[in-house]
C-alpha atoms as a PDB file:
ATOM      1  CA  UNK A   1      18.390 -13.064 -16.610  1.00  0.00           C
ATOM      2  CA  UNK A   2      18.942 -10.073 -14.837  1.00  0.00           C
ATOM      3  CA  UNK A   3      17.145  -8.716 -12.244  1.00  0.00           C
ATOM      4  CA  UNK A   4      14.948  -5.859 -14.374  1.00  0.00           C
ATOM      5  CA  UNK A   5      14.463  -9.083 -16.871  1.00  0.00           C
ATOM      6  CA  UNK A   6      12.554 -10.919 -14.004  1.00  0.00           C
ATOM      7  CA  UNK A   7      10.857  -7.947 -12.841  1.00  0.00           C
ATOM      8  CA  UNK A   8       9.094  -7.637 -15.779  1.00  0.00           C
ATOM      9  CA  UNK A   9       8.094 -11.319 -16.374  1.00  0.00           C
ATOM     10  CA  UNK A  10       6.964 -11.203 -12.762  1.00  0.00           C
ATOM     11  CA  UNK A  11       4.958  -8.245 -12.615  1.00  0.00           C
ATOM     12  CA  UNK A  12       7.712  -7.304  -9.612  1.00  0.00           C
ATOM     13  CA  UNK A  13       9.407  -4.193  -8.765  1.00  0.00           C
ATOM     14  CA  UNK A  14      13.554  -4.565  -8.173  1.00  0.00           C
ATOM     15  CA  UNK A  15      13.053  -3.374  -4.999  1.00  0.00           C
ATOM     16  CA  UNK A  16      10.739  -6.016  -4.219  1.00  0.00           C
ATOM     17  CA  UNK A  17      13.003  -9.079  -5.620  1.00  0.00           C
ATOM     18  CA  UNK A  18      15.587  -7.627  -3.641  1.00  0.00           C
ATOM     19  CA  UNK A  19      13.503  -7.210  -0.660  1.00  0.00           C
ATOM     20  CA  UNK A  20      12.373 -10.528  -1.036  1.00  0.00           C
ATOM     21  CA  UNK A  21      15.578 -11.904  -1.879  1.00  0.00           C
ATOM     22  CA  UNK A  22      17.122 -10.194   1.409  1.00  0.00           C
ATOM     23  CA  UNK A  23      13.948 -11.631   3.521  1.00  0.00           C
ATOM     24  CA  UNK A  24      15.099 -15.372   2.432  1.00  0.00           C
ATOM     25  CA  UNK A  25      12.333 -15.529   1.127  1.00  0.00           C
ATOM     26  CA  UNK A  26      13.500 -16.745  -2.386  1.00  0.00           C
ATOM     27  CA  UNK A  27      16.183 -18.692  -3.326  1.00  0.00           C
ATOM     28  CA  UNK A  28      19.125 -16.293  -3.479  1.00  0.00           C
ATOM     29  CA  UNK A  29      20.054 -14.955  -6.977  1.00  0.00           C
ATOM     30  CA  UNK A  30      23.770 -16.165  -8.002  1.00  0.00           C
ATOM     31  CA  UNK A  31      26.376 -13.653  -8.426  1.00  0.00           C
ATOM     32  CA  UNK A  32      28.686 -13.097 -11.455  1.00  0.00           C
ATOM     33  CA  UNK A  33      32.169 -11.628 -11.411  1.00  0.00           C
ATOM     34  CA  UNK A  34      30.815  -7.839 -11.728  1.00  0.00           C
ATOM     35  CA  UNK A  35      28.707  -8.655  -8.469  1.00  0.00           C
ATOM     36  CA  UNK A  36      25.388  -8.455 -10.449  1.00  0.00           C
ATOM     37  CA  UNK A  37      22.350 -11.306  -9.907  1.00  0.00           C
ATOM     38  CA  UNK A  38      21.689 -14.056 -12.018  1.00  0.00           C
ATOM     39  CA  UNK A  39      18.527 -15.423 -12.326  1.00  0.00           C
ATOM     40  CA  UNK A  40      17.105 -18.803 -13.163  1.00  0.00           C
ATOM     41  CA  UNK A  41      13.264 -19.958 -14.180  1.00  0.00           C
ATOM     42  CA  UNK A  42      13.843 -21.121 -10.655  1.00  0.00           C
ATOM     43  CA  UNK A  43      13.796 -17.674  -9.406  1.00  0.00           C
ATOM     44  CA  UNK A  44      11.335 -16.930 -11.950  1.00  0.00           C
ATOM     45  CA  UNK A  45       8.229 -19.489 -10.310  1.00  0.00           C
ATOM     46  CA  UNK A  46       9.461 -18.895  -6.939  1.00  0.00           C
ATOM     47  CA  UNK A  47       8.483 -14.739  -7.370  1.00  0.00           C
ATOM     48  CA  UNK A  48       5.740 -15.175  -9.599  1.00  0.00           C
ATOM     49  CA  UNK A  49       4.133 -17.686  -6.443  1.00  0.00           C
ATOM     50  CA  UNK A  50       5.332 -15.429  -4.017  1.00  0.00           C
ATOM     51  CA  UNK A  51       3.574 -12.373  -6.198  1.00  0.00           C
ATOM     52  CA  UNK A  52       0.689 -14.782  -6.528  1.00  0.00           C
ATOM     53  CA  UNK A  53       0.535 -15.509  -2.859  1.00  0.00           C
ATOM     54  CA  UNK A  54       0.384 -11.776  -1.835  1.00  0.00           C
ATOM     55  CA  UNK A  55      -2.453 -11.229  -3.929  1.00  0.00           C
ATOM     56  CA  UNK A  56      -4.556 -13.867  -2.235  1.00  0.00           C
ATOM     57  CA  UNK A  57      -3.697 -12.229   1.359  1.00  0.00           C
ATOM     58  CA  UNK A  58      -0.869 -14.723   2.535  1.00  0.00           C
ATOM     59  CA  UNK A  59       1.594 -12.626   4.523  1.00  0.00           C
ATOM     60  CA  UNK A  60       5.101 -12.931   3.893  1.00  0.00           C
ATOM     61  CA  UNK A  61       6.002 -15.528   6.238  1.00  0.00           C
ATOM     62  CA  UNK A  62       3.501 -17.431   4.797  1.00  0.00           C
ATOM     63  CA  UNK A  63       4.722 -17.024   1.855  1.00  0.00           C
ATOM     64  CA  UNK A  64       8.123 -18.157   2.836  1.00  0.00           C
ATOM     65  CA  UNK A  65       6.286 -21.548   3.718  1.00  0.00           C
ATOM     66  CA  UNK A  66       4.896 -21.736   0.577  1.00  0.00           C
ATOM     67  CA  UNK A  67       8.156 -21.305  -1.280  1.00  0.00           C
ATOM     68  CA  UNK A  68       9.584 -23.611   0.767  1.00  0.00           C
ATOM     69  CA  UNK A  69       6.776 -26.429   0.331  1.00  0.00           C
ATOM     70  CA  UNK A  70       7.480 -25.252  -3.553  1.00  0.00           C
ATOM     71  CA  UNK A  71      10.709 -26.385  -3.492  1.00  0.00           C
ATOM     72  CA  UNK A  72      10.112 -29.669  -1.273  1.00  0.00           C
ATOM     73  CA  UNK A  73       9.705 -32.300  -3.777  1.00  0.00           C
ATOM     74  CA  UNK A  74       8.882 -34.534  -0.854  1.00  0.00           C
ATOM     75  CA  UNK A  75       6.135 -32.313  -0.048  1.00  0.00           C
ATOM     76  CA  UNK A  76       1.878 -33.337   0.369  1.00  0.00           C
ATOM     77  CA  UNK A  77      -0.739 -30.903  -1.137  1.00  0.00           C
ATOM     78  CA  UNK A  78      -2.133 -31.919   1.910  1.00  0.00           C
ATOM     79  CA  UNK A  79       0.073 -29.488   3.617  1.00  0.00           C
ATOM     80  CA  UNK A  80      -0.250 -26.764   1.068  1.00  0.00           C
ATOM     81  CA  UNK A  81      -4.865 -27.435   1.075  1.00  0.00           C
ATOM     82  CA  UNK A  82      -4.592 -27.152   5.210  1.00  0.00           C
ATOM     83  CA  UNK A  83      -2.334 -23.846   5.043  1.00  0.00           C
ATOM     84  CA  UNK A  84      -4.578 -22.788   1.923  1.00  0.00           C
ATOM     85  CA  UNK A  85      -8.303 -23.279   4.287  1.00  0.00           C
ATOM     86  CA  UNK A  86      -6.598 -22.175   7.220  1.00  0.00           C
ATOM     87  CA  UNK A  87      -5.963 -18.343   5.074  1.00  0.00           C
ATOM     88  CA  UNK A  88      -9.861 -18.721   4.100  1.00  0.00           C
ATOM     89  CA  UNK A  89     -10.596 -19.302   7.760  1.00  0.00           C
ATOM     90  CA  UNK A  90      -8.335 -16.285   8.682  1.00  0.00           C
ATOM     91  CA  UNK A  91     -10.273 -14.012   5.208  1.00  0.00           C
ATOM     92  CA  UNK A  92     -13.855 -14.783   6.857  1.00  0.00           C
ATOM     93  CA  UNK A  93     -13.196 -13.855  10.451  1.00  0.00           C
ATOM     94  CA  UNK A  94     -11.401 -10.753   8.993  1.00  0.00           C
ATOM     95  CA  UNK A  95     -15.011 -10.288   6.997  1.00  0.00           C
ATOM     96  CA  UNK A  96     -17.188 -10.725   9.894  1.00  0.00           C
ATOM     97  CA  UNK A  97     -14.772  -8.075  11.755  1.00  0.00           C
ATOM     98  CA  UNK A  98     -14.873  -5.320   9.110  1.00  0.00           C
ATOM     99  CA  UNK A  99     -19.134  -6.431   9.264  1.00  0.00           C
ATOM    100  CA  UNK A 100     -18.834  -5.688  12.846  1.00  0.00           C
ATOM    101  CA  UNK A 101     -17.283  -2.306  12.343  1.00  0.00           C
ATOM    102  CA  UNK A 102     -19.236  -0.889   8.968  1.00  0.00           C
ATOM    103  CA  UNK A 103     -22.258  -2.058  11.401  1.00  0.00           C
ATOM    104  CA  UNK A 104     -21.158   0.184  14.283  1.00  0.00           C
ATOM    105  CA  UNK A 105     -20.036   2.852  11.852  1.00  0.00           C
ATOM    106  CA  UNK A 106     -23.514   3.317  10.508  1.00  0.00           C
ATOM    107  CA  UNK A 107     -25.225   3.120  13.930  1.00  0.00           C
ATOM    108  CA  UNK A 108     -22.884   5.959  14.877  1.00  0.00           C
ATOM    109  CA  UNK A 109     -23.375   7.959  11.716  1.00  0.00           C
ATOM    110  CA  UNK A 110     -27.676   7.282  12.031  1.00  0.00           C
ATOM    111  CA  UNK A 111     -27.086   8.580  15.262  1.00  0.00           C
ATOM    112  CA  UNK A 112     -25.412  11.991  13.774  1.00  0.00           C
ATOM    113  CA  UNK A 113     -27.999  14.618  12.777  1.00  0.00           C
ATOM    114  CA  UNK A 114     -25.346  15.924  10.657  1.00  0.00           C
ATOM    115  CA  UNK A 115     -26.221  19.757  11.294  1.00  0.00           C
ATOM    116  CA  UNK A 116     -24.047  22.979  11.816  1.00  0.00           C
ATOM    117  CA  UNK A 117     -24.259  21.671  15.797  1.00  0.00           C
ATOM    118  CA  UNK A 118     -21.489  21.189  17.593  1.00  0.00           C
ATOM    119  CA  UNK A 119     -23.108  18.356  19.416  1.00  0.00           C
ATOM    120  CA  UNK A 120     -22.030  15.255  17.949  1.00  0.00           C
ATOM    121  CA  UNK A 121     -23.393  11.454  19.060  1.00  0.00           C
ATOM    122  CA  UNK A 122     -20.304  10.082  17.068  1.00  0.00           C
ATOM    123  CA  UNK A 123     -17.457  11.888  18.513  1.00  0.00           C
ATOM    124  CA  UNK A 124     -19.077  11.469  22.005  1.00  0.00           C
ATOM    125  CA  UNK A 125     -19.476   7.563  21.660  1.00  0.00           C
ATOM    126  CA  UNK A 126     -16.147   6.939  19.862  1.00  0.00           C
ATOM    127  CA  UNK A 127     -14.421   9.407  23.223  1.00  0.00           C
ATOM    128  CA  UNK A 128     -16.373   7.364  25.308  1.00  0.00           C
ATOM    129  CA  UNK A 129     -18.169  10.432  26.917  1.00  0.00           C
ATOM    130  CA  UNK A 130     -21.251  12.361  26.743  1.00  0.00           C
ATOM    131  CA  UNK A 131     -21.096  16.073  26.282  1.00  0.00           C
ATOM    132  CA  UNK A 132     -23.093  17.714  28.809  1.00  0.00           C
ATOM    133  CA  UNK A 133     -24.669  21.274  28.648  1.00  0.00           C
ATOM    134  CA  UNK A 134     -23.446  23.441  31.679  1.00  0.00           C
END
């Protein structure tokens, strides 16, 4: 397959399979005599988990582990459930920080009256100062 044949079955842009490819993060495409890649069904489930992976919010070194543990036939889904909880861990403490900030946002913004003022809580709490009248 070439490479605009696996970006299509893997929902993949070239530039990302070669990005990817160029990261080590994927088994690297053979050559042929013309210089142009060759891929496998290797190649194939290694982008489509690495596509997968993204989606779900695993970063691309993590998803260099996971290709690698994909490849490992020695490896324990032990390994992969522990790296899979600790991104759910990571998710939820990302939650509870964006929480944190829509809270303070909408303090700030009660705090606004919004008018044709020039006086502004927002602006003076996020510049850590207080406008004062002279």
């Amino acid at each position: 397959m070439n490479i605009s044949d696996v970006a299509k079955k893997t929902g993949l842009t070239s530039k990302a399979i070669r990005f990817y490819e160029e990261k080590g993060l994927v088994t690297p495409a053979l050559r042929s005599d013309n210089g142009y890649r060759h891929y496998t069904q290797k190649h194939l489930d290694e982008l489509t988990l690495l596509r997968q992976a993204r989606q779900v919010g695993f970063n691309l070194e993590e998803c260099g582990e996971l290709v690698n543990l994909f490849n490992d036939p020695a490896r324990h889904s032990a390994d992969v459930k522990a790296r899979t909880l600790q991104k759910v861990a990571d998710i939820e403490r990302h939650i509870k920080e964006l929480q944190g900030m829509r809270e303070q946002l909408l303090t700030l913004a009660d705090a606004c009256p919004g008018d044709d003022s020039a006086e502004c809580p927002i602006i003076d709490n996020l510049s850590g100062c207080c406008h004062r009248k002279q």
